[in-house]
C-alpha atoms as a PDB file:
ATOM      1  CA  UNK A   1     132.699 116.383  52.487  1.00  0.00           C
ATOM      2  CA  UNK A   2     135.475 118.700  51.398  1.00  0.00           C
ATOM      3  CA  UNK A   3     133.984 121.882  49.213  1.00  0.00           C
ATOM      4  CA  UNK A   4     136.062 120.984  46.285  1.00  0.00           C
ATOM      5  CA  UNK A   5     133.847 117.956  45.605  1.00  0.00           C
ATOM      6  CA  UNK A   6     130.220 118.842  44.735  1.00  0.00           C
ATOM      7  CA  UNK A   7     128.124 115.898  42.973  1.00  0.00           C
ATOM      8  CA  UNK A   8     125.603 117.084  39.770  1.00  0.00           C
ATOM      9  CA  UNK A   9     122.354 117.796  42.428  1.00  0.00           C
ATOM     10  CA  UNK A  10     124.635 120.353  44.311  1.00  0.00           C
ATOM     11  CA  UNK A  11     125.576 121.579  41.068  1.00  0.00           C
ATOM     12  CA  UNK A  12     121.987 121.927  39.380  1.00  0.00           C
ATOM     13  CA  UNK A  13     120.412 123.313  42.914  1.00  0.00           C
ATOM     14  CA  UNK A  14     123.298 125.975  42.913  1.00  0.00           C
ATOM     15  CA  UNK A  15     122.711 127.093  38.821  1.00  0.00           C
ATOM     16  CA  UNK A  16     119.203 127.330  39.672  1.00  0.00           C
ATOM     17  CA  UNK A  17     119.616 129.590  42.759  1.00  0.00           C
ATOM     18  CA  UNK A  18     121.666 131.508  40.889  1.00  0.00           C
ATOM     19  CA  UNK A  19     118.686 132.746  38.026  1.00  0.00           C
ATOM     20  CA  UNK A  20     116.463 133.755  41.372  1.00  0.00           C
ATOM     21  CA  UNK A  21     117.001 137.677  41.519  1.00  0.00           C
ATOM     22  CA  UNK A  22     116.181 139.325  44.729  1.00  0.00           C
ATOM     23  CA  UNK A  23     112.818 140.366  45.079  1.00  0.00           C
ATOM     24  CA  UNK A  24     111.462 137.374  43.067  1.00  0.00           C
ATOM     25  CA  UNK A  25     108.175 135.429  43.945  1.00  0.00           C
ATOM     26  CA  UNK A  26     109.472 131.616  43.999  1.00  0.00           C
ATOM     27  CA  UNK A  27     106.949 129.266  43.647  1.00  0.00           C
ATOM     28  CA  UNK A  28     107.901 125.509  43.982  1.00  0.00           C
ATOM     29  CA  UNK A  29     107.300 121.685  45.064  1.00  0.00           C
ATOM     30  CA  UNK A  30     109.909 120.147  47.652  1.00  0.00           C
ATOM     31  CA  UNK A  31     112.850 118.558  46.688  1.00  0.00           C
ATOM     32  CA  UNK A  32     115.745 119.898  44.355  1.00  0.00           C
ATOM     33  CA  UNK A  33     113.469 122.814  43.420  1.00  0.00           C
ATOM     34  CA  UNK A  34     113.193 123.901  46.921  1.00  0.00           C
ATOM     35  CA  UNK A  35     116.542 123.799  47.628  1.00  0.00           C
ATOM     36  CA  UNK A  36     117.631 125.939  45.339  1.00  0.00           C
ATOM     37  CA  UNK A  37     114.867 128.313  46.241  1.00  0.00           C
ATOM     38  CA  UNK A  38     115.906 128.280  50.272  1.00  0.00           C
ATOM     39  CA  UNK A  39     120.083 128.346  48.693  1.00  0.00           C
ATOM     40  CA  UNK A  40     118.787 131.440  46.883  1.00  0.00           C
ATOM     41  CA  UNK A  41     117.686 133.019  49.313  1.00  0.00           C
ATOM     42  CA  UNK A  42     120.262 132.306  51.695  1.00  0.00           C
ATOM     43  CA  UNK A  43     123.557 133.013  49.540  1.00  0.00           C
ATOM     44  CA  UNK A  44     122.084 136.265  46.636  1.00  0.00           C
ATOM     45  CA  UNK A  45     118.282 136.700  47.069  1.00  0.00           C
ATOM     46  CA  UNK A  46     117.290 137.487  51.063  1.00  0.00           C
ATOM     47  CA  UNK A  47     114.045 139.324  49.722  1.00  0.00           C
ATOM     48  CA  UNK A  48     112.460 136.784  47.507  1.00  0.00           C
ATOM     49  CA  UNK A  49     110.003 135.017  48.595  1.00  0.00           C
ATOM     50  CA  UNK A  50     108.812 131.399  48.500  1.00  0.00           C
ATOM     51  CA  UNK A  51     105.260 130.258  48.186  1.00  0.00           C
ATOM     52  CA  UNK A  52     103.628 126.625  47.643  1.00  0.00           C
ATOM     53  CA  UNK A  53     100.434 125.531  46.217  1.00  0.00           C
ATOM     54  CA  UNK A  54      98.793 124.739  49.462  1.00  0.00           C
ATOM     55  CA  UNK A  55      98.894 128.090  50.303  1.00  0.00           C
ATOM     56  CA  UNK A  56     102.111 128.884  52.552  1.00  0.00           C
ATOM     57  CA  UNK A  57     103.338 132.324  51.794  1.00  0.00           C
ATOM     58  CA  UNK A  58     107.092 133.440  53.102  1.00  0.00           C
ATOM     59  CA  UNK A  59     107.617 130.034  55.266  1.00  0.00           C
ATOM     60  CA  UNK A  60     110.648 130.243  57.457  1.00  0.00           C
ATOM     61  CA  UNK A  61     111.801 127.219  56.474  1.00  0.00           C
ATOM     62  CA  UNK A  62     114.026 126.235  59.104  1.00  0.00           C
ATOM     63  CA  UNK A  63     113.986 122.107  57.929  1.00  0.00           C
ATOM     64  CA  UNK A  64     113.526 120.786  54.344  1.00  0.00           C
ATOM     65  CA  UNK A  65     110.243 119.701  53.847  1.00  0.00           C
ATOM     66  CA  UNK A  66     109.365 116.351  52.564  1.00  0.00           C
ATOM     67  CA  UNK A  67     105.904 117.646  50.907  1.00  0.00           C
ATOM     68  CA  UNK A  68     103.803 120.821  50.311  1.00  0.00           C
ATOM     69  CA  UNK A  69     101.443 119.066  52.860  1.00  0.00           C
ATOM     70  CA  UNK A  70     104.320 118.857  55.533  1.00  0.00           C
ATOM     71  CA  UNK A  71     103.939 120.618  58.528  1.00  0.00           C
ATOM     72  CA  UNK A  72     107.471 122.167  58.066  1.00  0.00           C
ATOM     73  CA  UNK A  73     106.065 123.960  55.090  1.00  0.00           C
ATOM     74  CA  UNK A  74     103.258 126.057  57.360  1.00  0.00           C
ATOM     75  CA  UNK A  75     105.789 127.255  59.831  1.00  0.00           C
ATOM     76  CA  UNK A  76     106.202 130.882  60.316  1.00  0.00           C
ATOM     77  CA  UNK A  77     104.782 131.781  57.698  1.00  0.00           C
ATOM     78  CA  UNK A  78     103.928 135.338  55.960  1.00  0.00           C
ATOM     79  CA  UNK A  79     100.309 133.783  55.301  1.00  0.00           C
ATOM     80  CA  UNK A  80      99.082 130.512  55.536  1.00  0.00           C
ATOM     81  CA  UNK A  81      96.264 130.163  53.666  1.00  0.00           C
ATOM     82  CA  UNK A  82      94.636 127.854  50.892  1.00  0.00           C
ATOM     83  CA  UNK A  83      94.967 126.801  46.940  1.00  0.00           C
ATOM     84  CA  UNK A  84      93.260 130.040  45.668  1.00  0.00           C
ATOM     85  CA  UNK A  85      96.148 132.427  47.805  1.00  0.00           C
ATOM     86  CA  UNK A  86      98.640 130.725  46.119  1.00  0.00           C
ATOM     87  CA  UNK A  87      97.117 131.157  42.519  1.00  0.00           C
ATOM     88  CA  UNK A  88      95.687 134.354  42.822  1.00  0.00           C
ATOM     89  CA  UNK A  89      99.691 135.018  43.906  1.00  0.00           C
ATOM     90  CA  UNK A  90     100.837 133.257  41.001  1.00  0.00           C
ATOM     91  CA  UNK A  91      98.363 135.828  38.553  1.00  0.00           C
ATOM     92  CA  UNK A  92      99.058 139.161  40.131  1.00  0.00           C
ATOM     93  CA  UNK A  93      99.239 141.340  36.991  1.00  0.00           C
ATOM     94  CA  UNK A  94     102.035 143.643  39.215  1.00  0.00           C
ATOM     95  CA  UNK A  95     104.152 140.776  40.604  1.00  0.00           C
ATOM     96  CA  UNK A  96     103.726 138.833  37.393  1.00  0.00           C
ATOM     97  CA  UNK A  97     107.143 139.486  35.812  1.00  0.00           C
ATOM     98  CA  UNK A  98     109.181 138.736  39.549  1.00  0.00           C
ATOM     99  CA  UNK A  99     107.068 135.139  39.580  1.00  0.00           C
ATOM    100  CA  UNK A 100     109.004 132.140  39.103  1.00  0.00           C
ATOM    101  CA  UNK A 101     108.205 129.280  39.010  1.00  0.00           C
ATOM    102  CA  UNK A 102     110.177 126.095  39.475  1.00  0.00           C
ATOM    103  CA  UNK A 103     109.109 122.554  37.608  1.00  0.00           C
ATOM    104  CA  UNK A 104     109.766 119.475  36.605  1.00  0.00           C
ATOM    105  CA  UNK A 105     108.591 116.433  33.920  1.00  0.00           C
ATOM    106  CA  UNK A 106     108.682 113.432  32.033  1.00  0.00           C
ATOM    107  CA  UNK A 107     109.387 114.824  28.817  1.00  0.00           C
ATOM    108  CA  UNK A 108     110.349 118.144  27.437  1.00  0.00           C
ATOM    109  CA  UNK A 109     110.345 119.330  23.065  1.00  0.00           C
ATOM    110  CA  UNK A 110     112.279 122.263  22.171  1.00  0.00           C
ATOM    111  CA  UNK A 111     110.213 125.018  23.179  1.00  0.00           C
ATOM    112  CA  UNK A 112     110.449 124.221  26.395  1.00  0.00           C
ATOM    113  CA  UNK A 113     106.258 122.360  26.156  1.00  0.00           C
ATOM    114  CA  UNK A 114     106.017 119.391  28.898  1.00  0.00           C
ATOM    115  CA  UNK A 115     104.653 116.492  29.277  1.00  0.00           C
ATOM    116  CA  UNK A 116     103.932 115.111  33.288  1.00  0.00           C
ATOM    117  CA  UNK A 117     100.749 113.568  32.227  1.00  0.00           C
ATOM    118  CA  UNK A 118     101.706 110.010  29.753  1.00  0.00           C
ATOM    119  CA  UNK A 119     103.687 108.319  28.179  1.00  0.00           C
ATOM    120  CA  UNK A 120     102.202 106.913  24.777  1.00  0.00           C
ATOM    121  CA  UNK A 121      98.412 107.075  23.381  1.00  0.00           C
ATOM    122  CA  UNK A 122      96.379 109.384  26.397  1.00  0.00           C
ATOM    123  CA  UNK A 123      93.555 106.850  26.388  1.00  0.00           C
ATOM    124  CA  UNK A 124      95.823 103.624  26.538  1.00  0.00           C
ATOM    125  CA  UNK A 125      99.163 105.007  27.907  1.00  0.00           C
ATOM    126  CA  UNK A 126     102.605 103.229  28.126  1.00  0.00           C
ATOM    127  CA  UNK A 127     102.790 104.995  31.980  1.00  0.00           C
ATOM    128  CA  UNK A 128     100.575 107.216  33.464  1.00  0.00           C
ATOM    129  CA  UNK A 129     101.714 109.127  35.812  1.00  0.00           C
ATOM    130  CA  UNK A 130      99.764 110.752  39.349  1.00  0.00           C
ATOM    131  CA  UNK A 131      98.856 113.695  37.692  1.00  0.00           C
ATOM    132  CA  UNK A 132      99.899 117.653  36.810  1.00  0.00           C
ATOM    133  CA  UNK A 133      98.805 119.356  40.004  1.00  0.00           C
ATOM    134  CA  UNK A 134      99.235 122.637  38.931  1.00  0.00           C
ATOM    135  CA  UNK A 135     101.746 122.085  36.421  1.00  0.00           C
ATOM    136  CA  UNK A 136      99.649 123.705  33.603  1.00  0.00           C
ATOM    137  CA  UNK A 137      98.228 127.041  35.837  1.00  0.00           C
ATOM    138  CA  UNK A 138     102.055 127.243  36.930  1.00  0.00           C
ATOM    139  CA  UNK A 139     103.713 127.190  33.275  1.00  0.00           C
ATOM    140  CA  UNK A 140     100.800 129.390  32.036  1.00  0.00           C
ATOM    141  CA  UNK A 141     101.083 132.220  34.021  1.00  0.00           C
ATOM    142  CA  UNK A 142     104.509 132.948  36.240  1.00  0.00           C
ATOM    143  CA  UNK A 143     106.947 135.413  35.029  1.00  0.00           C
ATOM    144  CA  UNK A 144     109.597 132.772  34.423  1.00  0.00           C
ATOM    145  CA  UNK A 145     110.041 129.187  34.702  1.00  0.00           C
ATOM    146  CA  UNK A 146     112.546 127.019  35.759  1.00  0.00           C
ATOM    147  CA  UNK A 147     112.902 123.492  34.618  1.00  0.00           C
ATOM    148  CA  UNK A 148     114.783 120.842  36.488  1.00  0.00           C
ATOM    149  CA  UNK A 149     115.071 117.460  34.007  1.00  0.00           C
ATOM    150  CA  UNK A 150     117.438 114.330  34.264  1.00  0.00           C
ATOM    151  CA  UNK A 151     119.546 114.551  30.500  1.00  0.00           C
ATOM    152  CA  UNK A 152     118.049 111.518  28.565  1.00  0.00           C
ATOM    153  CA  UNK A 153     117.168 111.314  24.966  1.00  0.00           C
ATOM    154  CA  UNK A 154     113.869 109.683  26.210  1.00  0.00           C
ATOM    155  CA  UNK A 155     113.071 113.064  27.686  1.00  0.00           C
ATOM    156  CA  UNK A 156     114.142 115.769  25.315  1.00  0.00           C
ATOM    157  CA  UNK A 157     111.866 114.396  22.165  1.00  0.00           C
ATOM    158  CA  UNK A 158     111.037 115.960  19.484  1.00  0.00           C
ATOM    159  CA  UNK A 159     107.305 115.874  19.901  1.00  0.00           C
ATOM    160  CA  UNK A 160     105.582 115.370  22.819  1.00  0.00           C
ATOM    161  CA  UNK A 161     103.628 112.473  24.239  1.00  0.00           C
ATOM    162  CA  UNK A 162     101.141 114.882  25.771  1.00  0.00           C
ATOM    163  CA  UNK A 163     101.123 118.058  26.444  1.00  0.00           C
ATOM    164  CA  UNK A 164     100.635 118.880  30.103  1.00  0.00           C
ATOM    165  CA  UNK A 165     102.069 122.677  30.233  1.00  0.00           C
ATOM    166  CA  UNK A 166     102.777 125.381  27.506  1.00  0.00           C
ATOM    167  CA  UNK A 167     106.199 126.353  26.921  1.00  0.00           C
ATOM    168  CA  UNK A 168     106.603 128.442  24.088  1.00  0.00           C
ATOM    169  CA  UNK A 169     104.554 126.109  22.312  1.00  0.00           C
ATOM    170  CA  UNK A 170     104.740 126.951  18.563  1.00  0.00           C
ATOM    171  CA  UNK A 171     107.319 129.560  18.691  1.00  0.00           C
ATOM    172  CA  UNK A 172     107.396 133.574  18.948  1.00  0.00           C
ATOM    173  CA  UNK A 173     103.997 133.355  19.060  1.00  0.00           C
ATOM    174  CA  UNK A 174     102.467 130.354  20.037  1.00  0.00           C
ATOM    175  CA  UNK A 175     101.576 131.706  23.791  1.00  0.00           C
ATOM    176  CA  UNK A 176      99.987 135.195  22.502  1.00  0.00           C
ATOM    177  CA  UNK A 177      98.087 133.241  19.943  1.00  0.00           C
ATOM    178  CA  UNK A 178      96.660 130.768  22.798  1.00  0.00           C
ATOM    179  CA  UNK A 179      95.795 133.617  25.117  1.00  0.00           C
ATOM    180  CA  UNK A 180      98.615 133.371  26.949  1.00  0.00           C
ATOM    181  CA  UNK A 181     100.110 136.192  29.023  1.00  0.00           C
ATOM    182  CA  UNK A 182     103.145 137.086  29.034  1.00  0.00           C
ATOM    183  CA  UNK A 183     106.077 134.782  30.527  1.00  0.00           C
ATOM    184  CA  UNK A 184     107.374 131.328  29.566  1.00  0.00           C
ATOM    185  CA  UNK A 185     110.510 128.789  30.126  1.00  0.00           C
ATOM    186  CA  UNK A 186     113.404 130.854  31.020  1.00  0.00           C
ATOM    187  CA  UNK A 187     116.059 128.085  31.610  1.00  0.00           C
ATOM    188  CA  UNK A 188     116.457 124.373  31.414  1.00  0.00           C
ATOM    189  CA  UNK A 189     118.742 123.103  34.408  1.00  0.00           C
ATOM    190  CA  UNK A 190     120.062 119.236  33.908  1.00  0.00           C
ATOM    191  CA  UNK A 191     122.123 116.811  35.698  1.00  0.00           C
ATOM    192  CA  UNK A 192     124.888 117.612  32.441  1.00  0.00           C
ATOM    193  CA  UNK A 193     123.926 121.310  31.242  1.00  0.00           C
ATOM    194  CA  UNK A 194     121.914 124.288  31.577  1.00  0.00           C
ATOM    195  CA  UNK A 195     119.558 125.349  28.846  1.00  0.00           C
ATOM    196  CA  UNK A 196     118.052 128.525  27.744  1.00  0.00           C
ATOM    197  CA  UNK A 197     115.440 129.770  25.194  1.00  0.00           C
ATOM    198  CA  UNK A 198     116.359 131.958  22.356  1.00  0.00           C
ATOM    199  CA  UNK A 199     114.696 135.604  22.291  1.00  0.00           C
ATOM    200  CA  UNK A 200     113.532 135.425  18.659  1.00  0.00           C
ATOM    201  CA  UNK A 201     112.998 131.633  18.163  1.00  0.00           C
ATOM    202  CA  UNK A 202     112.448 130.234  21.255  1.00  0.00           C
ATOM    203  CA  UNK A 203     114.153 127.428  20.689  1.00  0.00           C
ATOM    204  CA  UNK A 204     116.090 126.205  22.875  1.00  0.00           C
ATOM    205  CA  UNK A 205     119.348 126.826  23.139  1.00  0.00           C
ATOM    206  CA  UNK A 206     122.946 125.694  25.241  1.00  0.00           C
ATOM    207  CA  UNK A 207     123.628 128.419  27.802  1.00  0.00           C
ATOM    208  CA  UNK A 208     126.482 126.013  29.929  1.00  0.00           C
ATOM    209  CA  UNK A 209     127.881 123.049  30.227  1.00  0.00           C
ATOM    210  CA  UNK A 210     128.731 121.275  33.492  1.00  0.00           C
ATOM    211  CA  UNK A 211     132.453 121.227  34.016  1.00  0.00           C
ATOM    212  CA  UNK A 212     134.224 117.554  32.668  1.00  0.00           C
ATOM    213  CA  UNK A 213     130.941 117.248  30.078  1.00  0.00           C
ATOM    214  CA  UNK A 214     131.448 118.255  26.662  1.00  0.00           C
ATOM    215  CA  UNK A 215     128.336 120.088  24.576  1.00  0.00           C
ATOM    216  CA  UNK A 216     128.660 116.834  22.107  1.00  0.00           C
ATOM    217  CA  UNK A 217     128.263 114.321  25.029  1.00  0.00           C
ATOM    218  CA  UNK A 218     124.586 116.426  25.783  1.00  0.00           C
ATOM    219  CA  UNK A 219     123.918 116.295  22.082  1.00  0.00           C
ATOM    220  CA  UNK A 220     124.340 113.013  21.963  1.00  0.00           C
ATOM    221  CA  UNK A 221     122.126 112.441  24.944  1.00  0.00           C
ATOM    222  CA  UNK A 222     118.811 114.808  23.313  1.00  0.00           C
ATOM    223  CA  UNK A 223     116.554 113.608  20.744  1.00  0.00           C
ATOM    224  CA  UNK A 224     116.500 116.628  18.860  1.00  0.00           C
ATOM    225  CA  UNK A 225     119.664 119.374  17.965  1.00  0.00           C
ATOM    226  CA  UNK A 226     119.815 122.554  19.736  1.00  0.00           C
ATOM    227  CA  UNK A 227     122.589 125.553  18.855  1.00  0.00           C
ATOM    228  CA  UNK A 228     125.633 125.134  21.210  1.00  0.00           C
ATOM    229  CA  UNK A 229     127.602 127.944  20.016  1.00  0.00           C
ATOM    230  CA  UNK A 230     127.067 130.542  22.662  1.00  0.00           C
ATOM    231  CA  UNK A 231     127.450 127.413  25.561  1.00  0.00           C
ATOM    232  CA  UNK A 232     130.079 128.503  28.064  1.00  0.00           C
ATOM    233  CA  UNK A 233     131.159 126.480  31.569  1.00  0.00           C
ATOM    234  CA  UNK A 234     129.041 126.665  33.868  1.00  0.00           C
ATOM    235  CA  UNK A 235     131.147 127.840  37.227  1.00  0.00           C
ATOM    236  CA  UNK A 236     131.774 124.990  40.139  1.00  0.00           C
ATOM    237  CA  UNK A 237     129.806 126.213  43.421  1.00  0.00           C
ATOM    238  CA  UNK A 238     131.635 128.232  45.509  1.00  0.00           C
ATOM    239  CA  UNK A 239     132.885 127.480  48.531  1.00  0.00           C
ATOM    240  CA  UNK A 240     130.192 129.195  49.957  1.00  0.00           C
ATOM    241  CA  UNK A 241     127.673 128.505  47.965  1.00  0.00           C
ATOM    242  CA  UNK A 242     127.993 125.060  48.822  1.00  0.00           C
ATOM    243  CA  UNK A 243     128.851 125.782  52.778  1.00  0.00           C
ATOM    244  CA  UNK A 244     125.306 127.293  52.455  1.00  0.00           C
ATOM    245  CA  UNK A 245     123.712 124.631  50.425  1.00  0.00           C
ATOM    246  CA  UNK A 246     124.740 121.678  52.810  1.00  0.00           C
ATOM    247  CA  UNK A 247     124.965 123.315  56.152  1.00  0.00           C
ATOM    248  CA  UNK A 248     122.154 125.651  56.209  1.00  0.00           C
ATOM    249  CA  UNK A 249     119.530 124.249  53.773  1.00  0.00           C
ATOM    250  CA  UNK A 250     119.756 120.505  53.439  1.00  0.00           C
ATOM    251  CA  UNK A 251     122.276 119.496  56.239  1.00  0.00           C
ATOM    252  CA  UNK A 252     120.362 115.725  56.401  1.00  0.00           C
ATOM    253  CA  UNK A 253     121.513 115.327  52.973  1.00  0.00           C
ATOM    254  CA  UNK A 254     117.715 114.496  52.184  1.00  0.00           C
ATOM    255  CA  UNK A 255     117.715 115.869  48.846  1.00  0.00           C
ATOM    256  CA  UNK A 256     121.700 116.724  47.630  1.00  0.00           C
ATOM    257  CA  UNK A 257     122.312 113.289  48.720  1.00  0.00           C
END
């Protein structure tokens, strides 16, 4: 496949490499998210570091994995131990702002709150999905998050179905008033745009637009309004950005398709 074509999963994986910083603690599932993690730290972010919720710290990472409980995931790792590493890594007061964490769900409002629990009434739900893992520890107390979600109006609504994990919440200071440390969404990647949260408000917000997509055709696909004023587009992958991402990260195409 010739580097000037890149489909939208290339695209999101790349914009979300691109918010890890060197240094940063990734934490993340498999698929897209940890992609982008293993792109990141391939193309801008060698020192980061990559850590799951069974307990692999620093994995080599030299094949995709297909779950956290995939042997793939242990190998040569930093430290391979157990659910309470990986959350007492998530909560270390000095590390705490270089955390990120990488998520996904069913539904997202405009502060960035999901829902992966329902959909409809909790006790007699429309779906009900496998559950939140650690979806609520994760969104409660990383630095940043990252959130990967497919554009539909059916999942940006303007109230939630359930709420599995805080965003923002209530606004400016809807985490401080729940106890909440510091931290929170940082960016909203989609198959059309990337999102991010406004310093004041906390509302979200359009950061980019994927190139060919206009900000009205992801306005029209959200069921709420969100300012598009400071949206600029979002650059193609490079040439060796997406070498990287295809040859060195997910060369079976398992994920990027």
């Amino acid at each position: 496949m010739p580097a000037s074509y890149y489909n939208s999963k290339e695209l999101m994986a790349i914009a979300a490499a691109r918010e890890i910083k060197n240094g940063d603690i990734v934490f993340c599932g498999t698929g897209i998210s940890l992609v982008a993690a293993m792109a990141a730290k391939k193309i801008s972010a060698p020192d980061s570091v990559i850590f799951f919720e069974t307990g692999a710290i620093d994995s080599k990472l030299e094949e995709v994995p297909l779950a956290v409980g995939d042997s793939r995931v242990m190998f040569g790792t930093s430290v391979n131990g157990n659910l309470a590493d990986a959350f007492a890594t998530m909560q270390n007061r000095i590390t705490g702002p270089h955390v990120v964490g990488i998520m996904g769900a069913a539904q997202i409002d405009k502060y960035g709150n999901l829902n992966s629990t329902a959909l409809g009434e909790y006790i007699k739900p429309k779906v009900r999905f496998a559950g939140s893992g650690g979806a609520c520890d994760v969104a409660s107390f990383v630095g940043r998050v990252i959130i990967f979600m497919q554009h539909e109006k059916r999942k940006f609504v303007p109230k939630l179905d359930y709420i599995t994990s805080p965003g923002w919440l209530t606004g400016p200071d809807g985490r401080k008033n729940a106890g909440l440390p510091d931290g929170g969404p940082f960016s909203v990647i989609t198959n059309m745009a990337t999102m991010g949260f406004d310093e004041t408000s906390k509302e979200m917000y359009l950061s980019g637009y994927f190139p060919g997509i206009s900000p009205k055709e992801i306005l029209n696909n959200m069921g709420f309004s969100i300012d598009v004023s400071r949206a600029r587009e979002v650059n193609p992958p490079t040439k060796f950005e997406l070498e990287v991402l295809r040859e060195k990260c997910d060369p079976q195409r398992l994920i990027i398709g």
